[in-house]
N, C-alpha and C. Protein backbone atom coordinates (compact mmCIF):
# COMPACT_ATOMS: atom_id res chain seq x y z
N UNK A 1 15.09 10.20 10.51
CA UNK A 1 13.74 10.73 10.71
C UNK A 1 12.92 10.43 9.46
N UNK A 2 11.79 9.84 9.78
CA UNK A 2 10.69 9.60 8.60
C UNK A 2 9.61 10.77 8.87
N UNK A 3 9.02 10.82 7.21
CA UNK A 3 8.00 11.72 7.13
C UNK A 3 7.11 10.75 6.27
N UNK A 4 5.99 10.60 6.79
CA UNK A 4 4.91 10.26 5.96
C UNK A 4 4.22 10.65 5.14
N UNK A 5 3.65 10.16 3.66
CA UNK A 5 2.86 11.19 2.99
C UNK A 5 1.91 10.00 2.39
N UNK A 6 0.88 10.61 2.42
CA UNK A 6 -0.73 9.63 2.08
C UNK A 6 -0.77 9.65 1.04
N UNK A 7 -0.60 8.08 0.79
CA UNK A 7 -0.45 7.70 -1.23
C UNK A 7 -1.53 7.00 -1.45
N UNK A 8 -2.50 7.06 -0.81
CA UNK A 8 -3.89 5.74 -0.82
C UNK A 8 -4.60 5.48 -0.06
N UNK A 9 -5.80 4.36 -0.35
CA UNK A 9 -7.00 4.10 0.78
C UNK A 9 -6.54 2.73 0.33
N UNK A 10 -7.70 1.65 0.93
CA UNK A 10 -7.38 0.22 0.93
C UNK A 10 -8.89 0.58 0.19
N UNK A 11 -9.09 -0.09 -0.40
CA UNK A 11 -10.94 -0.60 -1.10
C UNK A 11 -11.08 -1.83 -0.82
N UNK A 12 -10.46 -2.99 -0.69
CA UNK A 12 -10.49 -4.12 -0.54
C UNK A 12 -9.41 -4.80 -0.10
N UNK A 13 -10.04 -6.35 0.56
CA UNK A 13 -9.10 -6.86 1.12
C UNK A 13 -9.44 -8.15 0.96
N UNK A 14 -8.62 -9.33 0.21
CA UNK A 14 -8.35 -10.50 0.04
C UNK A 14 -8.02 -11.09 1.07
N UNK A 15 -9.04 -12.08 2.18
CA UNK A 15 -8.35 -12.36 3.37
C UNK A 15 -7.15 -13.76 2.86
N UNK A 16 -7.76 -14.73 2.00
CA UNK A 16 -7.22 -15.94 1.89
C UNK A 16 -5.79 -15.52 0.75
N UNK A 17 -6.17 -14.36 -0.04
CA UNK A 17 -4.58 -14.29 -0.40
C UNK A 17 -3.41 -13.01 0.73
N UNK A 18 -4.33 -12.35 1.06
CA UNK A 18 -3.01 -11.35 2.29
C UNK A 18 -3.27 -10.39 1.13
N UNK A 19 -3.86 -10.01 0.07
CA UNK A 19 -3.49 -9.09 -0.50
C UNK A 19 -4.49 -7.77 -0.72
N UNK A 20 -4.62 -6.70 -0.17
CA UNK A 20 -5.20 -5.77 -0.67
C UNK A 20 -5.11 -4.87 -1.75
N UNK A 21 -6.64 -3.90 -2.02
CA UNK A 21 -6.30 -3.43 -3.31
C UNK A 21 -6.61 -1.87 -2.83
N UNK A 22 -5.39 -0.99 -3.22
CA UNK A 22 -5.39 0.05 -3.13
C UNK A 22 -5.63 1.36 -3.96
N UNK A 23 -6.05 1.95 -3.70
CA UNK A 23 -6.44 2.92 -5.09
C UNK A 23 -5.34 4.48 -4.59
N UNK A 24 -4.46 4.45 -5.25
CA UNK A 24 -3.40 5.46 -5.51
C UNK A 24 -4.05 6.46 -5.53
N UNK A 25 -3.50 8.05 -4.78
CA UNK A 25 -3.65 9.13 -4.46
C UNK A 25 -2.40 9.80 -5.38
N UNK A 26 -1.23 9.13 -5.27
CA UNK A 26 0.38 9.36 -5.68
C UNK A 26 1.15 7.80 -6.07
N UNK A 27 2.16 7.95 -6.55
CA UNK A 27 2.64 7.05 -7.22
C UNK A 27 3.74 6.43 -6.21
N UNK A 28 3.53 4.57 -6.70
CA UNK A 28 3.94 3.78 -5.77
C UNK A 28 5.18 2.87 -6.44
N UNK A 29 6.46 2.78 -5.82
CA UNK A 29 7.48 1.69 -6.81
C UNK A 29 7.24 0.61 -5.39
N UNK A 30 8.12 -0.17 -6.54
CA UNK A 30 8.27 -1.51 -5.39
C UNK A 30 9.30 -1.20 -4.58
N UNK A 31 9.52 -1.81 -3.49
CA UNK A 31 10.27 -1.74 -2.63
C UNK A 31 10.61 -0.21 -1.94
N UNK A 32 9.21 0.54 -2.28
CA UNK A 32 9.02 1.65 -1.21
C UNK A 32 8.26 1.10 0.43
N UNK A 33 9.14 1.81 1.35
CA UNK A 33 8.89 1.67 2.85
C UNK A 33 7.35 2.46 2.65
N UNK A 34 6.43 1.82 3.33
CA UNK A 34 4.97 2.10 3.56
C UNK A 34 4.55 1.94 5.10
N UNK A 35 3.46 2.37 5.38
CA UNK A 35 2.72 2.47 6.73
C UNK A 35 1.15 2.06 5.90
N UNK A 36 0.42 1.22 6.68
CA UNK A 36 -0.91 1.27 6.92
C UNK A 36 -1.36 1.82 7.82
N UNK A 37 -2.82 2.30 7.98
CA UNK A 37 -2.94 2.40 9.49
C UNK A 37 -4.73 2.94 9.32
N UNK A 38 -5.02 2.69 10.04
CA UNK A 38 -6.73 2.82 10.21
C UNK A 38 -7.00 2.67 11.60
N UNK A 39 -8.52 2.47 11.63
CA UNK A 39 -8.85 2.72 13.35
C UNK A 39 -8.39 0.98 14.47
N UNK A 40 -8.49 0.05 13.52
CA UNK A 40 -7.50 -0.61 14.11
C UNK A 40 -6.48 -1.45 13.55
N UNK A 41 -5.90 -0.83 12.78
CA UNK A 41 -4.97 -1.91 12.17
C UNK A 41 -3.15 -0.15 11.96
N UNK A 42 -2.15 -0.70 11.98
CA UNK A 42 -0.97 0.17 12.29
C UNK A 42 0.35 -0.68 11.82
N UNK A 43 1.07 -0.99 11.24
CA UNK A 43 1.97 -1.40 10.27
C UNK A 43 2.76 -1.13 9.51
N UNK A 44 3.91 -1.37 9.32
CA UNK A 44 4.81 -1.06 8.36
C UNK A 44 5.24 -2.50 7.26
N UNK A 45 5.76 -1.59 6.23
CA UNK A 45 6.60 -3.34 5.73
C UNK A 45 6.97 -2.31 3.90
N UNK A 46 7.11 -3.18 3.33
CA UNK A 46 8.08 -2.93 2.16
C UNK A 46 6.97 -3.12 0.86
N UNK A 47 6.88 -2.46 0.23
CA UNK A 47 5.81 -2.60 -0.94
C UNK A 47 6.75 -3.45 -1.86
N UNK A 48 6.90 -4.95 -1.46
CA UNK A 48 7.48 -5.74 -2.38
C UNK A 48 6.73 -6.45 -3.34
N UNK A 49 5.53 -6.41 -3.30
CA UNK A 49 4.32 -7.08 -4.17
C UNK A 49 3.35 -6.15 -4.60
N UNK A 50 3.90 -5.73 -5.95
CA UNK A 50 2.51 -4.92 -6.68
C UNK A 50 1.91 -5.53 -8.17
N UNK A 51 0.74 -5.98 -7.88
CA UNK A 51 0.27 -6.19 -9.33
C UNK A 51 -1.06 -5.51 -9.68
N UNK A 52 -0.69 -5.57 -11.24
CA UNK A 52 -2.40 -5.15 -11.72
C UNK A 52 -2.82 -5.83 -12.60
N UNK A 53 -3.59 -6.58 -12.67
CA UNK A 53 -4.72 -7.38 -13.70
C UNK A 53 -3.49 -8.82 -13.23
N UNK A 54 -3.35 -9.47 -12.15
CA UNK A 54 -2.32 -10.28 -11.86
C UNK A 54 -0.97 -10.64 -12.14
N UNK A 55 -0.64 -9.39 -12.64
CA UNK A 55 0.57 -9.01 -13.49
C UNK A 55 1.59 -8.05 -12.46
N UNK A 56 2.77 -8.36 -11.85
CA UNK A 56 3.90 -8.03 -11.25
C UNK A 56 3.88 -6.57 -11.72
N UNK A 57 4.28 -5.38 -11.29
CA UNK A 57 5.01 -4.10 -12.02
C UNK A 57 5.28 -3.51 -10.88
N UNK A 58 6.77 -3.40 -11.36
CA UNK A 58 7.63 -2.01 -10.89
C UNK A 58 7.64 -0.87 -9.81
N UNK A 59 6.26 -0.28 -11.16
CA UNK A 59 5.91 1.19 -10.50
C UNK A 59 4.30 1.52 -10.99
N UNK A 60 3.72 1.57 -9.80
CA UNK A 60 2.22 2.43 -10.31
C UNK A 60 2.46 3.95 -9.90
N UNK A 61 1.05 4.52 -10.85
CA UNK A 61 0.92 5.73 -11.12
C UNK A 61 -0.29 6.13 -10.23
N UNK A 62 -0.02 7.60 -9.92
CA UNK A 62 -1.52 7.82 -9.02
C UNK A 62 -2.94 8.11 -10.37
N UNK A 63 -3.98 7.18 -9.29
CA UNK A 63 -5.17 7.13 -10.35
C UNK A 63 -5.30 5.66 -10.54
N UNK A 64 -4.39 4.94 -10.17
CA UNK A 64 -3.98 3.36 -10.51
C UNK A 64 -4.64 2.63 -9.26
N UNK A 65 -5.39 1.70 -9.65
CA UNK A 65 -5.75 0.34 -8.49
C UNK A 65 -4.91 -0.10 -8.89
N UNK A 66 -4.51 -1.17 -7.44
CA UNK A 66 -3.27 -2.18 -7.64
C UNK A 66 -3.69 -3.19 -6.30
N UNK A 67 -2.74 -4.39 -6.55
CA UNK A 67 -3.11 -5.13 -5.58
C UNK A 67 -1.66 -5.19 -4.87
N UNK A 68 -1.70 -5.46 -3.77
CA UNK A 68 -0.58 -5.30 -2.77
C UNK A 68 -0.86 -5.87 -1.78
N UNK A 69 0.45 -6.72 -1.56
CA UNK A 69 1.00 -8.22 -0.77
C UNK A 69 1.28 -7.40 0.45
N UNK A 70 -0.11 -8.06 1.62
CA UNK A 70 0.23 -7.00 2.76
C UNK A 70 0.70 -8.18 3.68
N UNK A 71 1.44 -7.84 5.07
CA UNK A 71 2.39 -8.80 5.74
C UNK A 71 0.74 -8.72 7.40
N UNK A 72 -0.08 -8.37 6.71
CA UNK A 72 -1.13 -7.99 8.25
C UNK A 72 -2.40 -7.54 7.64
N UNK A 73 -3.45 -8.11 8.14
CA UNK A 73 -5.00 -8.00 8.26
C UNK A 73 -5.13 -6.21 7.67
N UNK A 74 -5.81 -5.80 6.62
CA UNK A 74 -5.93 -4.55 6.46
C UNK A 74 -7.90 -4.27 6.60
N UNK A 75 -8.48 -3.28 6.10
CA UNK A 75 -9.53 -3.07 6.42
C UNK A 75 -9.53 -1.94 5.17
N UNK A 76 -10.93 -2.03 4.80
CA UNK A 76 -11.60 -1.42 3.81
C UNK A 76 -11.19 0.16 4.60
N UNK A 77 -10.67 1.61 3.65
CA UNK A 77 -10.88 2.17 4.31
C UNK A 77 -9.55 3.15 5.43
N UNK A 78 -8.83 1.73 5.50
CA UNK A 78 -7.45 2.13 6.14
C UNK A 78 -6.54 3.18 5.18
N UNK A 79 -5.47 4.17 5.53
CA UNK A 79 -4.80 4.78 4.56
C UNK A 79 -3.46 4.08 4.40
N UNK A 80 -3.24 4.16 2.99
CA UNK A 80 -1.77 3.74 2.84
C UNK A 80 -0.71 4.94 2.63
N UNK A 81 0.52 5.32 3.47
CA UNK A 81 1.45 6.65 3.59
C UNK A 81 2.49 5.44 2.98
N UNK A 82 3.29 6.37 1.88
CA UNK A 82 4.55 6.00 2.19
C UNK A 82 5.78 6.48 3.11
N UNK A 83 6.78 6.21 3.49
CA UNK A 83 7.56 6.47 4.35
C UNK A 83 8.60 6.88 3.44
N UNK A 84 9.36 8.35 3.85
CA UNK A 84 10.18 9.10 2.96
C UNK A 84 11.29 9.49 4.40
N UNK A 85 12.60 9.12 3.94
CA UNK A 85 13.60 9.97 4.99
C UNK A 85 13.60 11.04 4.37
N UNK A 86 14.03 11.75 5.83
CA UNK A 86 14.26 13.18 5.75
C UNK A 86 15.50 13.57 6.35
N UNK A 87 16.34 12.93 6.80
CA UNK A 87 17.07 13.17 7.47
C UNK A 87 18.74 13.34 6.42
């Protein structure tokens, strides 16, 4: 069982690189399970691409823009949840 919890908005979206930029609510590592989702866009995938100032890292902090390698069309606006088991 997953529980979602809202770590972000999208502010922007890079169509020709796939990458949007998210502005942190809560803090994000790499290879955390995520959800997008807005009025039309719904997605999952793996926060395997985070950079800031074009620079790779780890782990952002909430309060942090970052850019993030999305696998699908996002939209200004959409929320980013990460996905937490609960089970």
């Amino acid at each position: 069982m997953m529980k979602e919890k809202k770590i972000g908005m999208i502010t922007h979206y890079f169509t020709h690189l796939g990458v949007a930029v998210v502005k942190l609510e809560d803090d994000l590592s790499r290879d955390d399970e995520i959800m997008i989702r807005g009025k039309t866009t719904s997605f999952r995938q793996m926060a395997s691409s985070i950079q800031i100032d074009k620079k790779s890292i780890e782990y952002a902090k909430a309060g942090q823009s970052v850019g993030l390698k999305v696998v699908d069309r996002v939209r200004e606006g959409d929320f980013v949840y990460k996905l937490i088991d609960i089970t």
